[in-house]
C-alpha atoms as a PDB file:
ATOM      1  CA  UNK A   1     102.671 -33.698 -29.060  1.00  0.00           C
ATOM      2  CA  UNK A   2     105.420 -31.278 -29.434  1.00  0.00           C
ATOM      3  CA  UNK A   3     105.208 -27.859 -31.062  1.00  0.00           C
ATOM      4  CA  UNK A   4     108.644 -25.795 -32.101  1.00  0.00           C
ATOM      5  CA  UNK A   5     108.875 -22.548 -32.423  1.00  0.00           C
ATOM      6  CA  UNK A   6     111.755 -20.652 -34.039  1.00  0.00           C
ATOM      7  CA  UNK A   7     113.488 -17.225 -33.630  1.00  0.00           C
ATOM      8  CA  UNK A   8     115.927 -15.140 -34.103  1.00  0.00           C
ATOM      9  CA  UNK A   9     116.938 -15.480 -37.864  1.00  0.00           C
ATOM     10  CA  UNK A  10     117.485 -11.959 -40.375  1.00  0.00           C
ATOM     11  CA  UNK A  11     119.868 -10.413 -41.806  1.00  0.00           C
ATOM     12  CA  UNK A  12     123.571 -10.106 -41.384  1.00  0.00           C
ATOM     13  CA  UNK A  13     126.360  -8.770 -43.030  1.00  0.00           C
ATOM     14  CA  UNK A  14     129.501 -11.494 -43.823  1.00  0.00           C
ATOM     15  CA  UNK A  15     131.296 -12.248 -40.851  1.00  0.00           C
ATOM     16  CA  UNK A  16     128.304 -11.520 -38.505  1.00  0.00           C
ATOM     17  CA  UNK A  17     126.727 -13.384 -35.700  1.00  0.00           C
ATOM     18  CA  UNK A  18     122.982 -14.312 -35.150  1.00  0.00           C
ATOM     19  CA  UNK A  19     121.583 -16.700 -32.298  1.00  0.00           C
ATOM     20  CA  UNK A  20     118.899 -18.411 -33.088  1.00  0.00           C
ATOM     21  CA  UNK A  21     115.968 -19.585 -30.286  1.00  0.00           C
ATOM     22  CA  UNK A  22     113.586 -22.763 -30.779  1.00  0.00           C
ATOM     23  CA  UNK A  23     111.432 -23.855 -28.092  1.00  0.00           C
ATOM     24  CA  UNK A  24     109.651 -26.657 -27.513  1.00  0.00           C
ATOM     25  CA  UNK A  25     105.763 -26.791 -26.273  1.00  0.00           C
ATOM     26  CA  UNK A  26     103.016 -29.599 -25.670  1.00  0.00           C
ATOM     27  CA  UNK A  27     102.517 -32.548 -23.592  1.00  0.00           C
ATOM     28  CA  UNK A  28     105.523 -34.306 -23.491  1.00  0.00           C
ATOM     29  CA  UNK A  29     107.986 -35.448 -20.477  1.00  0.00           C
ATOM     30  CA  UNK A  30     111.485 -34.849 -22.160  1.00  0.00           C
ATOM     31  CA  UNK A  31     113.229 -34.911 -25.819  1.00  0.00           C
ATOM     32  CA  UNK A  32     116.456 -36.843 -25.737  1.00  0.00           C
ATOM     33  CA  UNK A  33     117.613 -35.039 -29.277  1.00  0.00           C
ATOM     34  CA  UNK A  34     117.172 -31.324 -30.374  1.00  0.00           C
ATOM     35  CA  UNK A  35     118.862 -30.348 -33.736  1.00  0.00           C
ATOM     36  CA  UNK A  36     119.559 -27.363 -36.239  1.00  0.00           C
ATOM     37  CA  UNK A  37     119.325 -27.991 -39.856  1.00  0.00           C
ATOM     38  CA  UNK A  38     118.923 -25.935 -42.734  1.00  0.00           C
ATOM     39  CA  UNK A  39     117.723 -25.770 -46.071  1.00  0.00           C
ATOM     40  CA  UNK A  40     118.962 -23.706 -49.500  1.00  0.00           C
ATOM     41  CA  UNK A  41     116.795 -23.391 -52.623  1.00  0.00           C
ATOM     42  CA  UNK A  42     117.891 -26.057 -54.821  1.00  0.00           C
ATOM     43  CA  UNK A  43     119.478 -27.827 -51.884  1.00  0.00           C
ATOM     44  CA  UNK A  44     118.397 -30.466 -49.508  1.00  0.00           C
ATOM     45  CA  UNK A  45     117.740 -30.119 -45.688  1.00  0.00           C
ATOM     46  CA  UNK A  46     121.491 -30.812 -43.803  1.00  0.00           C
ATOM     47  CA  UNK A  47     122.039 -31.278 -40.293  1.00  0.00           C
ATOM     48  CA  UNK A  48     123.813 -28.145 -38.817  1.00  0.00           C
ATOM     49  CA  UNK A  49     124.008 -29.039 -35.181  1.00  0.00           C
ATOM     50  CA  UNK A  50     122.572 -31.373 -32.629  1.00  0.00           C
ATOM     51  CA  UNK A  51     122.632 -32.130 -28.642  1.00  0.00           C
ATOM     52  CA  UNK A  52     121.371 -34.717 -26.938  1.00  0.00           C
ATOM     53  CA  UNK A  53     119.485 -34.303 -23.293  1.00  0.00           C
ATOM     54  CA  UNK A  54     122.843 -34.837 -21.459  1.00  0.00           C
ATOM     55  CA  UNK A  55     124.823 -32.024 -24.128  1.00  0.00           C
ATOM     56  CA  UNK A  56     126.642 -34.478 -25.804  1.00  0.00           C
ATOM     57  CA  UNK A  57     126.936 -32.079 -29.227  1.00  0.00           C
ATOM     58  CA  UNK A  58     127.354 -32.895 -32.916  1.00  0.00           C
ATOM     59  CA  UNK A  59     128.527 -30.473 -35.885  1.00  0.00           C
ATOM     60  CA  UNK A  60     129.294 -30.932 -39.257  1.00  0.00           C
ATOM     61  CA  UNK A  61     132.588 -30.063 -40.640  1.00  0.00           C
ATOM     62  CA  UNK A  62     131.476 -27.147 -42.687  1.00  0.00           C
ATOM     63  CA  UNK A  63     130.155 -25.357 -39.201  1.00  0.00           C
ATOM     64  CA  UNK A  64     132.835 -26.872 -36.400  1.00  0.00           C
ATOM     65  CA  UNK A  65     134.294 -23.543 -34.939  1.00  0.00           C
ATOM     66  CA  UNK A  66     132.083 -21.095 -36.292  1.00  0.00           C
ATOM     67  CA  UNK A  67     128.454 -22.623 -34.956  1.00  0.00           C
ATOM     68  CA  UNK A  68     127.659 -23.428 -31.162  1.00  0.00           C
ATOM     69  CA  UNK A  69     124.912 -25.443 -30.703  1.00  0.00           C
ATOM     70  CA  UNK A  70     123.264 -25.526 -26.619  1.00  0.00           C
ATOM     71  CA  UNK A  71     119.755 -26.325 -24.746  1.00  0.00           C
ATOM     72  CA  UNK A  72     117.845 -25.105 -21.315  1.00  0.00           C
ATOM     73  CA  UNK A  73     116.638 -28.102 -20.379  1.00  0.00           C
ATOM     74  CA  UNK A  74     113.971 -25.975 -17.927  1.00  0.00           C
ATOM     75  CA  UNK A  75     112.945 -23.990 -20.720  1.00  0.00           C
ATOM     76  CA  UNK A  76     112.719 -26.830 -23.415  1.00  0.00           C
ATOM     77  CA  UNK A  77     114.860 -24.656 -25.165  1.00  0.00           C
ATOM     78  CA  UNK A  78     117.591 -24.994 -27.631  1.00  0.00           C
ATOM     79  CA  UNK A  79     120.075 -22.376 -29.389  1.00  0.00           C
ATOM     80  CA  UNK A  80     122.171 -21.994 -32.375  1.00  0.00           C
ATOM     81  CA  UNK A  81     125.310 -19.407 -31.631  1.00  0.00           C
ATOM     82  CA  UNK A  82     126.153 -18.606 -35.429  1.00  0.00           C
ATOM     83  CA  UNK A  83     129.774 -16.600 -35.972  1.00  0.00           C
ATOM     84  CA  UNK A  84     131.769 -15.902 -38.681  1.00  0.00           C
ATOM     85  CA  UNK A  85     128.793 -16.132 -41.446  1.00  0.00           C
ATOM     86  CA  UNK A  86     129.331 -16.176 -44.754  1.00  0.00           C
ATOM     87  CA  UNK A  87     126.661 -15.944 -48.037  1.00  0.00           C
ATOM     88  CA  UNK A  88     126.724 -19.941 -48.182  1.00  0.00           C
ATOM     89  CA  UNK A  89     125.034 -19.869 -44.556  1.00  0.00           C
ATOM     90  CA  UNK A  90     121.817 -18.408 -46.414  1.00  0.00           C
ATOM     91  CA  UNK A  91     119.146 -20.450 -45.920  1.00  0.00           C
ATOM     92  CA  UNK A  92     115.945 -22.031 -43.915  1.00  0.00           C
ATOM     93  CA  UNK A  93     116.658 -23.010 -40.767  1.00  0.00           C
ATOM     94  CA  UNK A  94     114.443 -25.923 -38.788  1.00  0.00           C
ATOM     95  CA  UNK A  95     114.641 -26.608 -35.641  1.00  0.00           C
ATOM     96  CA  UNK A  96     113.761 -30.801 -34.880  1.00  0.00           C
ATOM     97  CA  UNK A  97     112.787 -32.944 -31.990  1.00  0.00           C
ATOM     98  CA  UNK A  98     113.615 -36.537 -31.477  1.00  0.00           C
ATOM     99  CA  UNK A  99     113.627 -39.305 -29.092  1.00  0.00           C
ATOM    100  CA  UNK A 100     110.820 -37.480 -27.501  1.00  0.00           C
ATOM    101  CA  UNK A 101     109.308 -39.682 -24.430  1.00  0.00           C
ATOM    102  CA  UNK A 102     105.636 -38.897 -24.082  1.00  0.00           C
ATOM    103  CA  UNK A 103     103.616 -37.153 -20.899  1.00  0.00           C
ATOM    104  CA  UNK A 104     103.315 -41.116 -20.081  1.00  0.00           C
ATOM    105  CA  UNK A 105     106.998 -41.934 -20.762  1.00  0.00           C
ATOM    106  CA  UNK A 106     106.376 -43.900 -23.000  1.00  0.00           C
ATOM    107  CA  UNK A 107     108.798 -43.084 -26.263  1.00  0.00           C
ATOM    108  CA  UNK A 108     107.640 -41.535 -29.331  1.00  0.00           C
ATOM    109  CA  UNK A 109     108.705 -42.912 -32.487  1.00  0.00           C
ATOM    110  CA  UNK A 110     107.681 -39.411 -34.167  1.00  0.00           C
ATOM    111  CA  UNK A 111     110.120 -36.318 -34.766  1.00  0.00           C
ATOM    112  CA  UNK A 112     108.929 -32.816 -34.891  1.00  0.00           C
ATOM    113  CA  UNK A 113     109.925 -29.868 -36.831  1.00  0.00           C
ATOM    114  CA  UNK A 114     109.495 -26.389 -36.457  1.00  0.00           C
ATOM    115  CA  UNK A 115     107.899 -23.703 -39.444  1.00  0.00           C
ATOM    116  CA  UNK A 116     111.503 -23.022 -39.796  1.00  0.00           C
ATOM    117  CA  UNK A 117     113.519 -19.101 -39.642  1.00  0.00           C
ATOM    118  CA  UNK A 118     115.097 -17.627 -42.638  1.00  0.00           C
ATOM    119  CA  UNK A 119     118.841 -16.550 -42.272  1.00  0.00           C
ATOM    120  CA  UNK A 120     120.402 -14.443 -45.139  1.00  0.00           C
ATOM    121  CA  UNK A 121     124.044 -13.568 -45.156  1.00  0.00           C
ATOM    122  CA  UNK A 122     125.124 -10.534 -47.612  1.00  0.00           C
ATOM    123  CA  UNK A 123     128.273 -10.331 -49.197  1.00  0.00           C
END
């Protein structure tokens, strides 16, 4: 139903900015929730950022201030601003849709992840 694409992730030096770009493809009407999370070796998958269809956002402590999470609603498009990164930032980042209401309108009880974008942060 939905397919996620994600872009923008690479290489940055401590203290650097990346924005990273997911967007959202397939027959579908609308998705209520888009969301950031990320993934370490050794650690599991946390929730880095999330907005709902109306931009009602949600952040983690560890990110608040340094992460801006946003959305194009025309583009079925959703953005992480990342600032200030340090080396603990290194990881996989997904991007995830929920509370996706079908080409029908009828709502899907299904989420949907992206193939995920690697973001390293040197020291």
């Amino acid at each position: 139903q939905v397919q996620l694409v994600e872009s923008g992730g690479g290489l940055v030096q401590r203290g650097g900015s990346l924005r990273l770009s997911c967007a959202a493809s397939g027959r579908f009407f609308s998705i209520d929730s888009m969301a950031w999370y990320r993934q370490a070796p050794g650690n599991q998958r946390e929730l880095v950022a999330s907005i709902t269809l109306g931009s009602r956002t949600n952040y983690p402590d560890i990110v608040k201030g340094r992460f801006t999470i946003s959305r194009d609603n025309a583009k079925n498009t959703v953005y992480l601003q990342m600032n200030s990164l340090e080396p603990d930032d290194t990881a996989v980042y997904y991007c995830n849709a929920g509370g996706v209401r079908t080409a029908t309108h009828s709502l899907s009880s299904l989420t949907f992840w992206g193939q995920g974008t690697q973001v390293t942060v040197s020291s």
